[in-house]
C-alpha atoms as a PDB file:
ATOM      1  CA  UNK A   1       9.483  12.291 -11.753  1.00  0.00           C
ATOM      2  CA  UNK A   2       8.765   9.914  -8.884  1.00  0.00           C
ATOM      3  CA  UNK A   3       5.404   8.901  -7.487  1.00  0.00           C
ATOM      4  CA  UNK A   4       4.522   7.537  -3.912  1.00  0.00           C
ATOM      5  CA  UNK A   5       1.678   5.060  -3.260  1.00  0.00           C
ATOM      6  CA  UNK A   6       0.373   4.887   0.063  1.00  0.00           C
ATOM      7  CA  UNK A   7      -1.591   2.588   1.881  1.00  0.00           C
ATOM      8  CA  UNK A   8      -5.137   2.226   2.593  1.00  0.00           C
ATOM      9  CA  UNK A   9      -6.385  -1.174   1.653  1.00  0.00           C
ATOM     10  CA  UNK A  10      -9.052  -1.795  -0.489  1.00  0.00           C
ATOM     11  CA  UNK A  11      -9.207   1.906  -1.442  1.00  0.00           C
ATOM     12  CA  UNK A  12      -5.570   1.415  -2.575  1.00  0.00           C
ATOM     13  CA  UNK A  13      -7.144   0.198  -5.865  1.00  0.00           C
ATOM     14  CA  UNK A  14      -7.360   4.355  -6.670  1.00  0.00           C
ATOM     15  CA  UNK A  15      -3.710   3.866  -7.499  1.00  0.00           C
ATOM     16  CA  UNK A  16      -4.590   1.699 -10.477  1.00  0.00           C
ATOM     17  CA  UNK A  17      -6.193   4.176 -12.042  1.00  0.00           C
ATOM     18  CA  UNK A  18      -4.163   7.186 -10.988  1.00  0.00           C
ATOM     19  CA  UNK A  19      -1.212   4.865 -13.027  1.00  0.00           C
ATOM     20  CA  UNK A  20      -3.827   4.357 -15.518  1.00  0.00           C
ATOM     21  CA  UNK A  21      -4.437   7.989 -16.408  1.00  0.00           C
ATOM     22  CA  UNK A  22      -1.031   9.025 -16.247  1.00  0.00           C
ATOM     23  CA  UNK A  23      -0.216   5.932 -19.143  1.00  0.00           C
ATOM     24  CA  UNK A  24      -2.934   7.054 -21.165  1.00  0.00           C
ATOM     25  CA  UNK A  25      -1.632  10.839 -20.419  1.00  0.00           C
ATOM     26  CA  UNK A  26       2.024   9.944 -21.434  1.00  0.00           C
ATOM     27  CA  UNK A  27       3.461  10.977 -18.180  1.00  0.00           C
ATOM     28  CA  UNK A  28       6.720   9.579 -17.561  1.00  0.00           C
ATOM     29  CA  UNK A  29       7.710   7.968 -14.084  1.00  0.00           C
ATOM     30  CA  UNK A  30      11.147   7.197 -13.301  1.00  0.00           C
ATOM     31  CA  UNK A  31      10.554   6.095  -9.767  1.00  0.00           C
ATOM     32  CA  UNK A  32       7.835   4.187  -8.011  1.00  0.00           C
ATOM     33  CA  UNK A  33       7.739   3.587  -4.326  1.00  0.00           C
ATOM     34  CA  UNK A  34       5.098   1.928  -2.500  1.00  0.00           C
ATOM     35  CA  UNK A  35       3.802   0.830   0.911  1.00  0.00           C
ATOM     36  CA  UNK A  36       0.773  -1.934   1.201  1.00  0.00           C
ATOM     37  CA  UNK A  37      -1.652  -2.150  -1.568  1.00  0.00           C
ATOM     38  CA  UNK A  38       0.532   1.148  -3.297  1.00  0.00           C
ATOM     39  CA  UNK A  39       3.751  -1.017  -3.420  1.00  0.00           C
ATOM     40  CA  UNK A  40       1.668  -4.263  -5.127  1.00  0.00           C
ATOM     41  CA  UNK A  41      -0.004  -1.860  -7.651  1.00  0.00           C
ATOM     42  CA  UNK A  42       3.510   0.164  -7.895  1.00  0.00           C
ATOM     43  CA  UNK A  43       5.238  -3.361  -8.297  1.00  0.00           C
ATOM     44  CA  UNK A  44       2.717  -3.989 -11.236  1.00  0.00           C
ATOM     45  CA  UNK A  45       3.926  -0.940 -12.827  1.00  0.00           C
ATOM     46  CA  UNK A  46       7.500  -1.454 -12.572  1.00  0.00           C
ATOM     47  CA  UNK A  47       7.410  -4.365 -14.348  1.00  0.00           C
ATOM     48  CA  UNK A  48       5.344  -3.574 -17.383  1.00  0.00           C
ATOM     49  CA  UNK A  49       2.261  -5.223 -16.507  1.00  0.00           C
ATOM     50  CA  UNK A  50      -0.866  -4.429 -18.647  1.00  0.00           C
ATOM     51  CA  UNK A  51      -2.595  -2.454 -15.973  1.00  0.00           C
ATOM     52  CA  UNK A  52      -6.292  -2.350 -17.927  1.00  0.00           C
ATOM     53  CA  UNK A  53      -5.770  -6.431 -17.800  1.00  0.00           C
ATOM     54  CA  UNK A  54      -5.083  -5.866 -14.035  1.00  0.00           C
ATOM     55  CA  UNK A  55      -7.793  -3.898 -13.909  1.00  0.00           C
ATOM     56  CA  UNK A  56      -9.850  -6.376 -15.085  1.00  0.00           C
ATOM     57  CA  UNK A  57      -8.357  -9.439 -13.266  1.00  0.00           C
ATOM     58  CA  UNK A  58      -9.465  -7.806  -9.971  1.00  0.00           C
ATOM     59  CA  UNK A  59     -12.699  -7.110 -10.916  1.00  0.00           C
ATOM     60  CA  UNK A  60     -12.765 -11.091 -11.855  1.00  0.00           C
ATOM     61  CA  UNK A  61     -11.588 -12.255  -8.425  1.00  0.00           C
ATOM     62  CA  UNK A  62     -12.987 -12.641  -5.176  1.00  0.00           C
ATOM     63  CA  UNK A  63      -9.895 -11.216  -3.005  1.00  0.00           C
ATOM     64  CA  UNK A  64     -12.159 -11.367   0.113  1.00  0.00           C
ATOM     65  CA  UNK A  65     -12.498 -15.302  -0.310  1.00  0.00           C
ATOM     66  CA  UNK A  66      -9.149 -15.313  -1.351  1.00  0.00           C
ATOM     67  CA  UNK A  67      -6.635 -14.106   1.688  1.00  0.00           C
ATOM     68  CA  UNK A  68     -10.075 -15.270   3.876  1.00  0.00           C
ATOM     69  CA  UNK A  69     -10.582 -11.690   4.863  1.00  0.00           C
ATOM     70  CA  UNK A  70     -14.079 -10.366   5.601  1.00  0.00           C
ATOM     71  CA  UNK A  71     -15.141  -7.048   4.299  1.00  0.00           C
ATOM     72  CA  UNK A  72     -16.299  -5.991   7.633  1.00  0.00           C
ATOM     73  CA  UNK A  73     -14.018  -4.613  10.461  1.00  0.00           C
ATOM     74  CA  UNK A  74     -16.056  -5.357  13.054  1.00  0.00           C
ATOM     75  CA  UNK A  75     -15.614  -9.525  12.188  1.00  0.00           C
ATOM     76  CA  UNK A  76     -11.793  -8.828  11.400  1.00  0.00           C
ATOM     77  CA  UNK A  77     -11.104  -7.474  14.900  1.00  0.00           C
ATOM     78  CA  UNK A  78     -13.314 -10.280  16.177  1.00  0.00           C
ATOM     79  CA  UNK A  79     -11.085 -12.892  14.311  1.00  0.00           C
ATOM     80  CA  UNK A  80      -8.009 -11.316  15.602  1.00  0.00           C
ATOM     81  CA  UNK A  81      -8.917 -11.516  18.898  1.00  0.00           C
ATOM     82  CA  UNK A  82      -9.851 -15.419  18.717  1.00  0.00           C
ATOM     83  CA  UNK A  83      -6.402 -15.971  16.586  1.00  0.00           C
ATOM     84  CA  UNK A  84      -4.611 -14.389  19.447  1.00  0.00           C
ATOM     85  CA  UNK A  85      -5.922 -15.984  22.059  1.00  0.00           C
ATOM     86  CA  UNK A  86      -5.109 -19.575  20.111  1.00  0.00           C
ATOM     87  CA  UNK A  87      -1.920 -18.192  19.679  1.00  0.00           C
ATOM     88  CA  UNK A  88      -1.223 -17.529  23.556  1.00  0.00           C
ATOM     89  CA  UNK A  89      -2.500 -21.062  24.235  1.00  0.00           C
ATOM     90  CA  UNK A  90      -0.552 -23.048  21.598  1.00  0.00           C
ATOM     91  CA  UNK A  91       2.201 -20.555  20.465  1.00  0.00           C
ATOM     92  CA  UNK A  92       2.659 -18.672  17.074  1.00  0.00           C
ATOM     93  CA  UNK A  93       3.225 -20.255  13.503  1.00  0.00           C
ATOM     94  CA  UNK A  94       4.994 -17.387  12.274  1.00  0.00           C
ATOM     95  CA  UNK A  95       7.537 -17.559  15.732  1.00  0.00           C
ATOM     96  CA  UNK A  96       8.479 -21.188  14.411  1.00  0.00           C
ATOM     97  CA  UNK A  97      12.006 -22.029  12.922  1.00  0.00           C
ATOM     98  CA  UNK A  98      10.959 -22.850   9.111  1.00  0.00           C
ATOM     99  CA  UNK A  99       7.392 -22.381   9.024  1.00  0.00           C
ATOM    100  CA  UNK A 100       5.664 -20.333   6.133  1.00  0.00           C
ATOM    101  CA  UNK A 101       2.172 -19.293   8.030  1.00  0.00           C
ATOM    102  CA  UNK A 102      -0.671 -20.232   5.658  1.00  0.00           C
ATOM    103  CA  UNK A 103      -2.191 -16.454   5.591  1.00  0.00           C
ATOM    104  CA  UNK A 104       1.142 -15.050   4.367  1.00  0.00           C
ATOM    105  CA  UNK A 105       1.258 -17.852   2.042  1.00  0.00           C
ATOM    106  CA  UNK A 106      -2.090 -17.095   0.138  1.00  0.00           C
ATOM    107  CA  UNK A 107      -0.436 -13.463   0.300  1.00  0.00           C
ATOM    108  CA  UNK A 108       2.438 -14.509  -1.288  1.00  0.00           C
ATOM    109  CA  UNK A 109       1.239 -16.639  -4.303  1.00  0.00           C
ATOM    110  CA  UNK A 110      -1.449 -13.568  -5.236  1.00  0.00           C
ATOM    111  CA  UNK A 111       1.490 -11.205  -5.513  1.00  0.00           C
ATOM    112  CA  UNK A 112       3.576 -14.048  -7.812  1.00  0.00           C
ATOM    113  CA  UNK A 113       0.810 -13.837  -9.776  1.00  0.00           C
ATOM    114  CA  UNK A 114       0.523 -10.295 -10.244  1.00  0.00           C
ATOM    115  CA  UNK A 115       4.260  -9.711 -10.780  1.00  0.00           C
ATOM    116  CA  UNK A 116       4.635 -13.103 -13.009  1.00  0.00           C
ATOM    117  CA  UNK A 117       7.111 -14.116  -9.673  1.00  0.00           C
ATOM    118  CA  UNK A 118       9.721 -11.379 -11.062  1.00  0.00           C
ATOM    119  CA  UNK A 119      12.687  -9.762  -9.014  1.00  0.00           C
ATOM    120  CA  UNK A 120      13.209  -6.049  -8.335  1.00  0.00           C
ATOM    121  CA  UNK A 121      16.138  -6.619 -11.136  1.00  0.00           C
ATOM    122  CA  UNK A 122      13.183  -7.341 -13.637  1.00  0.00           C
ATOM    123  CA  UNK A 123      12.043  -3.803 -12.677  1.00  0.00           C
ATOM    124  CA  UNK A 124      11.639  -1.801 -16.101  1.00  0.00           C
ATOM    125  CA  UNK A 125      11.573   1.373 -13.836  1.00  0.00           C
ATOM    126  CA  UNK A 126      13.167   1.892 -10.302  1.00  0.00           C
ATOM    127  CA  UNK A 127      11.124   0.497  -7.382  1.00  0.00           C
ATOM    128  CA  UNK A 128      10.831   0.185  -3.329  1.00  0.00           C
ATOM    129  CA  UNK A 129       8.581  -1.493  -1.355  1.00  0.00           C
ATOM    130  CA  UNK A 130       8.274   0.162   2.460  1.00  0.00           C
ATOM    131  CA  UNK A 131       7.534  -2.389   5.576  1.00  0.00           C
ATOM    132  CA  UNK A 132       8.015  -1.881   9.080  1.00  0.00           C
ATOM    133  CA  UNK A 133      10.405  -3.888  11.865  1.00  0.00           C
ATOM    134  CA  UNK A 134       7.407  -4.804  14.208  1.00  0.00           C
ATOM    135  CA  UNK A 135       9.715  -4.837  17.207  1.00  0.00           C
ATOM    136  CA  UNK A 136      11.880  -1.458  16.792  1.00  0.00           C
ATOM    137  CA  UNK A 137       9.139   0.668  15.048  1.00  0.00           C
ATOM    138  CA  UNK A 138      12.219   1.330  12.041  1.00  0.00           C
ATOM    139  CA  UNK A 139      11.191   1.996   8.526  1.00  0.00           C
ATOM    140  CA  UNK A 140      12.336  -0.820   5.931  1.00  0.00           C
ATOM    141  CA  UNK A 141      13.234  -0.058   2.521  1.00  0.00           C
ATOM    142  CA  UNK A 142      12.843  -3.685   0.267  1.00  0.00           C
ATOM    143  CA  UNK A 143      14.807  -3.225  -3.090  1.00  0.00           C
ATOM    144  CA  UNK A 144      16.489  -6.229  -3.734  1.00  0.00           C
ATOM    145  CA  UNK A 145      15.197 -10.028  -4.154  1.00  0.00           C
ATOM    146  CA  UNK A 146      11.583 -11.246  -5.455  1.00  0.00           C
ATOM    147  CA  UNK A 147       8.805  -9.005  -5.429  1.00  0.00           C
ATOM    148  CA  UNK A 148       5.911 -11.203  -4.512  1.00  0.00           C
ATOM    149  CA  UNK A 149       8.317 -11.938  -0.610  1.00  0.00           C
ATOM    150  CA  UNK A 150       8.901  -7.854  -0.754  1.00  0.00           C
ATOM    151  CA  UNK A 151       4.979  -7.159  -1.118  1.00  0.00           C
ATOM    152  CA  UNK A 152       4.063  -9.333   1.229  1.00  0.00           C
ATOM    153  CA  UNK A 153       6.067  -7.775   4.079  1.00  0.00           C
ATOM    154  CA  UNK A 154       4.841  -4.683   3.188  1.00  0.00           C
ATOM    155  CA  UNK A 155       1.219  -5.461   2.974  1.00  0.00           C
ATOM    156  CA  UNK A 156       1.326  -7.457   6.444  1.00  0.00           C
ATOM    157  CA  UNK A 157      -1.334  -5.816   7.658  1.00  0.00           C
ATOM    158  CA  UNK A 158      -0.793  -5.954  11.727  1.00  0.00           C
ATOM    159  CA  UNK A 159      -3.465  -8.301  13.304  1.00  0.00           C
ATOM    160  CA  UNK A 160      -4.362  -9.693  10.507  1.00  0.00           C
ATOM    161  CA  UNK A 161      -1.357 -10.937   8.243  1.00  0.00           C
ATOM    162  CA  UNK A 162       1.565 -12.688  10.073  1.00  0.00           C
ATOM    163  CA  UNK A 163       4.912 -10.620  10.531  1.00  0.00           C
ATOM    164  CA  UNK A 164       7.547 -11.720   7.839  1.00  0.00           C
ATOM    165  CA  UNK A 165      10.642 -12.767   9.009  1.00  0.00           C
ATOM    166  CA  UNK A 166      13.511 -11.221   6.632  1.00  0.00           C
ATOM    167  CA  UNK A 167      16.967 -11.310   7.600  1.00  0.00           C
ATOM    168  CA  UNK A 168      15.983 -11.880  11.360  1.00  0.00           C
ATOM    169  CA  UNK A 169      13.377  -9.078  11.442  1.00  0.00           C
ATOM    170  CA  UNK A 170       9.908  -9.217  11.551  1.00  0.00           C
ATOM    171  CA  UNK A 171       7.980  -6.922   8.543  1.00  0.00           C
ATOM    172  CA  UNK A 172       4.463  -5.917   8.665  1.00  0.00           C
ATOM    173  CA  UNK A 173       2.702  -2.799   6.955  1.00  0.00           C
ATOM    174  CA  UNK A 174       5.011  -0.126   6.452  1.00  0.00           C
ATOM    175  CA  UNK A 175       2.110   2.065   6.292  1.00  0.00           C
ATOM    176  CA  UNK A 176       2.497   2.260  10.745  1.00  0.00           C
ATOM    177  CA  UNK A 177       5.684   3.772   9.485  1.00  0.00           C
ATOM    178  CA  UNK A 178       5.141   5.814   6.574  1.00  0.00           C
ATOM    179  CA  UNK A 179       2.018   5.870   5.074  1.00  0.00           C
ATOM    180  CA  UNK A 180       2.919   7.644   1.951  1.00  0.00           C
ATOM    181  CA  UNK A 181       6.692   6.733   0.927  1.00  0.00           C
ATOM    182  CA  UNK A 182       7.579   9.967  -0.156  1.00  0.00           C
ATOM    183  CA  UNK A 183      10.703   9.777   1.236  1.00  0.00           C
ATOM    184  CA  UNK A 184      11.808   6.096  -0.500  1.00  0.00           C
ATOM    185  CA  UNK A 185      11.048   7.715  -3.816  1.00  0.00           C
ATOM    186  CA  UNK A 186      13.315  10.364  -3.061  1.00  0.00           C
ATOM    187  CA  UNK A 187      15.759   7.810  -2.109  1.00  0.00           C
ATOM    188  CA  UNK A 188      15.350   6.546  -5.473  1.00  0.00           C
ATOM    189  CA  UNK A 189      16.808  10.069  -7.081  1.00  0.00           C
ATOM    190  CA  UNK A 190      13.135  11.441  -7.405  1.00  0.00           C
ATOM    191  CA  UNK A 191      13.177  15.141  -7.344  1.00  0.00           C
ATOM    192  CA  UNK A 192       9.983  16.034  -8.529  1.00  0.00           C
ATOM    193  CA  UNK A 193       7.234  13.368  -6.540  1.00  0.00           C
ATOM    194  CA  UNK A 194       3.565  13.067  -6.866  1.00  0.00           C
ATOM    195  CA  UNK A 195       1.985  11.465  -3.648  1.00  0.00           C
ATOM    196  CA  UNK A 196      -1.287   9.697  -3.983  1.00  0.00           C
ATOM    197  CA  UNK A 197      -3.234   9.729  -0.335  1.00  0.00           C
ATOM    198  CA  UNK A 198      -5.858   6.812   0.299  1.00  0.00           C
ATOM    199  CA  UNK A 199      -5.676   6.806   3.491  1.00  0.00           C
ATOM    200  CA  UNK A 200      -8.717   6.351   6.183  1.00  0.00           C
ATOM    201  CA  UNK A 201     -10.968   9.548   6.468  1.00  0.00           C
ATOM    202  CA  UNK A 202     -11.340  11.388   9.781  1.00  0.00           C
ATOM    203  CA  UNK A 203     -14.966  11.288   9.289  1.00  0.00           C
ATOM    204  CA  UNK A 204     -16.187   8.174  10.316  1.00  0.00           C
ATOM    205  CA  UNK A 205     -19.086   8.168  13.170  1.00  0.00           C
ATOM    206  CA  UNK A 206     -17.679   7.399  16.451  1.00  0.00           C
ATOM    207  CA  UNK A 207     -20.614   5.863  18.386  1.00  0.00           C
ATOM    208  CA  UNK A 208     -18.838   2.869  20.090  1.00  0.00           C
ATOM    209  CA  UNK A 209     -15.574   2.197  22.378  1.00  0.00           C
ATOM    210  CA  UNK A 210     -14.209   0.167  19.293  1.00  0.00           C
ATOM    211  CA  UNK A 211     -15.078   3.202  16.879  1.00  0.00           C
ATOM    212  CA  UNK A 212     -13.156   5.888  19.238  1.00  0.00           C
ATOM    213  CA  UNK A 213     -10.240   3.238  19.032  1.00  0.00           C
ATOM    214  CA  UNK A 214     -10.078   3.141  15.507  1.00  0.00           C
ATOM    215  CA  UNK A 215     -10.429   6.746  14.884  1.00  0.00           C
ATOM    216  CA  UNK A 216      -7.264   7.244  17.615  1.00  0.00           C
ATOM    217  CA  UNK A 217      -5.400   5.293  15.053  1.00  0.00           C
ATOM    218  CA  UNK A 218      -6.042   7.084  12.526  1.00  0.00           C
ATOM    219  CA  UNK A 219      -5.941  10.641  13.881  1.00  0.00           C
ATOM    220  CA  UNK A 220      -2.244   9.360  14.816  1.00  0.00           C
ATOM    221  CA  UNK A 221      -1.816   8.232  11.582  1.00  0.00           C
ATOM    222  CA  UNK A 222      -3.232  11.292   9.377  1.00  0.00           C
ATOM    223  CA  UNK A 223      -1.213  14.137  11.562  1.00  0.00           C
ATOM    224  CA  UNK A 224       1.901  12.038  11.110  1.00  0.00           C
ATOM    225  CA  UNK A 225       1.269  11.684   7.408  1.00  0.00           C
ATOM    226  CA  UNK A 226       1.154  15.615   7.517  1.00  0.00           C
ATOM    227  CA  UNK A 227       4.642  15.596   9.078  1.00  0.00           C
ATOM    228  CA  UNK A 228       5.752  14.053   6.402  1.00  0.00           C
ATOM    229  CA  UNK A 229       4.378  15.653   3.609  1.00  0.00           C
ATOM    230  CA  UNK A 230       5.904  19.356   5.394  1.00  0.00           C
ATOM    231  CA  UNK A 231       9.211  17.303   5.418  1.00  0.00           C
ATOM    232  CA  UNK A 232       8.756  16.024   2.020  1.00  0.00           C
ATOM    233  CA  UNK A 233       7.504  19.230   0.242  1.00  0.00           C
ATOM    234  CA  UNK A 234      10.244  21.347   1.846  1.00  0.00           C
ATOM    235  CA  UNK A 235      13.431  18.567   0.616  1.00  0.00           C
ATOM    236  CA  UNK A 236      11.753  18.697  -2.513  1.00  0.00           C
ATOM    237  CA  UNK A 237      11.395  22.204  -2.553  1.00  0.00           C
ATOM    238  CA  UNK A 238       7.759  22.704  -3.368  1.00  0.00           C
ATOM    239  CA  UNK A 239       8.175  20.018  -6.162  1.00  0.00           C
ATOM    240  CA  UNK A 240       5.297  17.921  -4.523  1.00  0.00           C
ATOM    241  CA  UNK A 241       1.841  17.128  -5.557  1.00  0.00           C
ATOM    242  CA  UNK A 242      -0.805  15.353  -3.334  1.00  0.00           C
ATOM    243  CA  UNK A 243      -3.542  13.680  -5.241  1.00  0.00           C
ATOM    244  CA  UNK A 244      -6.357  12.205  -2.969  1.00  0.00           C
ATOM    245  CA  UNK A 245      -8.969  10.209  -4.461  1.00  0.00           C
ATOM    246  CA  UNK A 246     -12.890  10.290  -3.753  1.00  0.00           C
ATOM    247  CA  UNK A 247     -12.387   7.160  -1.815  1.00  0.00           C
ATOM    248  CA  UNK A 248     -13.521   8.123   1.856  1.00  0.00           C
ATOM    249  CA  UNK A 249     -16.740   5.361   2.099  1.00  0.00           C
ATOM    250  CA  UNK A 250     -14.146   2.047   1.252  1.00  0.00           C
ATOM    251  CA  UNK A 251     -13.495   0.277   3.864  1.00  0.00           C
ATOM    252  CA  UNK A 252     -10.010  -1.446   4.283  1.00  0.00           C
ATOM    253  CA  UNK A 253     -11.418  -4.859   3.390  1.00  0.00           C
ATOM    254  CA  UNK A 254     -13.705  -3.814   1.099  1.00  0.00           C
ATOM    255  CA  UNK A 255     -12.103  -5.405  -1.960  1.00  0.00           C
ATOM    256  CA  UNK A 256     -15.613  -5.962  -4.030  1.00  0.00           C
ATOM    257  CA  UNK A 257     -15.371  -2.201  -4.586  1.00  0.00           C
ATOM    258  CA  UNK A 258     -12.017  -2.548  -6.689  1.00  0.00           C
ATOM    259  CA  UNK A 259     -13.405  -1.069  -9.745  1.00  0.00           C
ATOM    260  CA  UNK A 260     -15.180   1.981  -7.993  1.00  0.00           C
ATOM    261  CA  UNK A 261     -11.723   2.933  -6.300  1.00  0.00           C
ATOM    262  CA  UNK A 262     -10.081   2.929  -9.526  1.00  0.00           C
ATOM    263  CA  UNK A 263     -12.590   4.937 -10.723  1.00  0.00           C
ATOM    264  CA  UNK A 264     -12.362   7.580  -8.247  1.00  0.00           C
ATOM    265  CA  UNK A 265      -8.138   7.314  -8.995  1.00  0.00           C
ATOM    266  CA  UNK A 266      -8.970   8.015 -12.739  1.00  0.00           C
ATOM    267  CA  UNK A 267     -11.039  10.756 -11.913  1.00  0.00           C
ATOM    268  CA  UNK A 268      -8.458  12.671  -9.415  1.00  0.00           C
ATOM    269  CA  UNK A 269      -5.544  12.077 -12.134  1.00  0.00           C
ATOM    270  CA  UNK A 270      -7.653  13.739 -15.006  1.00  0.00           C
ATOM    271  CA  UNK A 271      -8.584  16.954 -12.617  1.00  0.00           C
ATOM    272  CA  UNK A 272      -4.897  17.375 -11.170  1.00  0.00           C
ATOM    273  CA  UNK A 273      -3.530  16.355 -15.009  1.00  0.00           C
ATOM    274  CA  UNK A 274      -2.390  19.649 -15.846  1.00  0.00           C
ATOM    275  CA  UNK A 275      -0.738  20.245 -12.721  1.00  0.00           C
ATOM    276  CA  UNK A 276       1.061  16.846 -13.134  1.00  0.00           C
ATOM    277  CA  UNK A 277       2.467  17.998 -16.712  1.00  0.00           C
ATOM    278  CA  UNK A 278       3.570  21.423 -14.797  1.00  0.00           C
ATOM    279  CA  UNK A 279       5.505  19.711 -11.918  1.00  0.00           C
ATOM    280  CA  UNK A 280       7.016  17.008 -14.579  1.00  0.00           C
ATOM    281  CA  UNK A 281       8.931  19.921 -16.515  1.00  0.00           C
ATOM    282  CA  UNK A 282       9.791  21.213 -12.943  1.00  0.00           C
ATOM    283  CA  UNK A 283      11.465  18.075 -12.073  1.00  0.00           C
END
């Protein structure tokens, strides 16, 4: 039995609690594969962690204040913008020979902490970390070397992370990629996988030129998701289960709502439970 985090953010905190369930539930995983905020609460999983003490550590911290985020998209984009233009004028951190960009630096110590600064080795249970080569579009599979460096790449959020230079590439959000890394747990000799969607809903108003932008994105991004979930559910040969939490009014950055998306992650484990212990003697 395998599962698949996806992306999504701040509503990536469902995960948590989809993990949480399935502990309480005594479901065994075998194989955990993440991209974003799935691969840092995947990576916390791997290695043993406590998850209710996660649970509570995020509802402690201010992560907002923290990687200097805002919770609002609007002021994100904004930001971006103004960091670009700086960048055009005086030339990129991240580009330099050496440098560690202080945004992917604040990135990096959070995920130390929340994987006490272990290695994939340390893994109790299998585990991959998805990111994406910002210059040839490929899909990169992280399974070897420290966790925290691994996360980071993968949670790179375009815009507003720096890229991650590994091994002369540079990483950012494998979620542009593959938004639910179905196909990494496979990889990892999964043959019975359940998914867990958080992804952006199609449902957001559309009143502005900026909203109609964002909502391209993610139209792009939801049908290819459904690609690969055909793909996926075929190879697997119906041994697939897609769980999607009630998470649809978090925004990306909206990481004050930690404790409601876990919520809505223990609430879509317990109705699909059955249905998880079905596809787990399948497997």
């Amino acid at each position: 039995m395998g599962i698949a985090l996806g992306g999504g953010g701040a509503r990536g905190f469902a995960h948590l609690g989809v993990l949480i369930a399935l502990e309480e539930a005594n479901v065994k995983i075998d194989a955990i594969a993440g991209t974003s905020m799935g691969a840092v609460i995947g990576a916390a999983r791997a290695i043993g962690a406590d998850l209710e003490k996660l649970r509570t550590l995020l509802d402690l911290i201010d992560l907002n204040q923290l990687l200097q985020v805002t919770d609002s998209t609007l002021r994100e984009l904004q930001r971006i913008l103004g960091r670009s233009m700086m960048e055009y004028v005086r030339g990129s951190v991240w580009q330099e020979e050496g440098a560690t960009p202080h945004d992917l630096a604040r990135l990096n110590e959070l995920f130390s902490l929340l994987t006490a600064n272990k290695t994939f080795a340390d893994a109790a249970i299998p585990f991959a970390a998805v990111s994406a080569d910002v210059r040839t579009g490929e899909r990169v599979v992280l399974r070897t070397g420290k966790l925290s460096q691994a996360l980071t790449a993968s949670a790179a959020v375009p815009g507003v992370f720096s890229p991650v230079l590994s091994n002369g590439r540079y990483l950012v959000d494998g979620g542009i990629v593959e938004k639910i890394p179905i196909e990494a747990v496979i990889e990892l000799g999964a043959d019975a996988v359940i998914a867990v969607d958080t992804g952006a809903p199609l449902d957001r108003e559309v009143a502005t030129c900026l909203d109609a932008l964002l909502q391209a994105q993610r139209v792009t991004s939801h049908h290819l998701s459904r690609l690969q979930l055909e793909r996926a559910a075929e190879r697997l040969d119906g041994r697939l289960l897609v769980i999607r939490p009630e998470v649809s009014s978090i925004k990306m950055f909206d990481f004050g709502r930690s404790e409601e998306a876990i919520r809505a992650g223990l609430a879509a484990a317990a109705a699909n439970i059955e249905r998880i212990r079905s596809l787990a003697k399948r497997g």
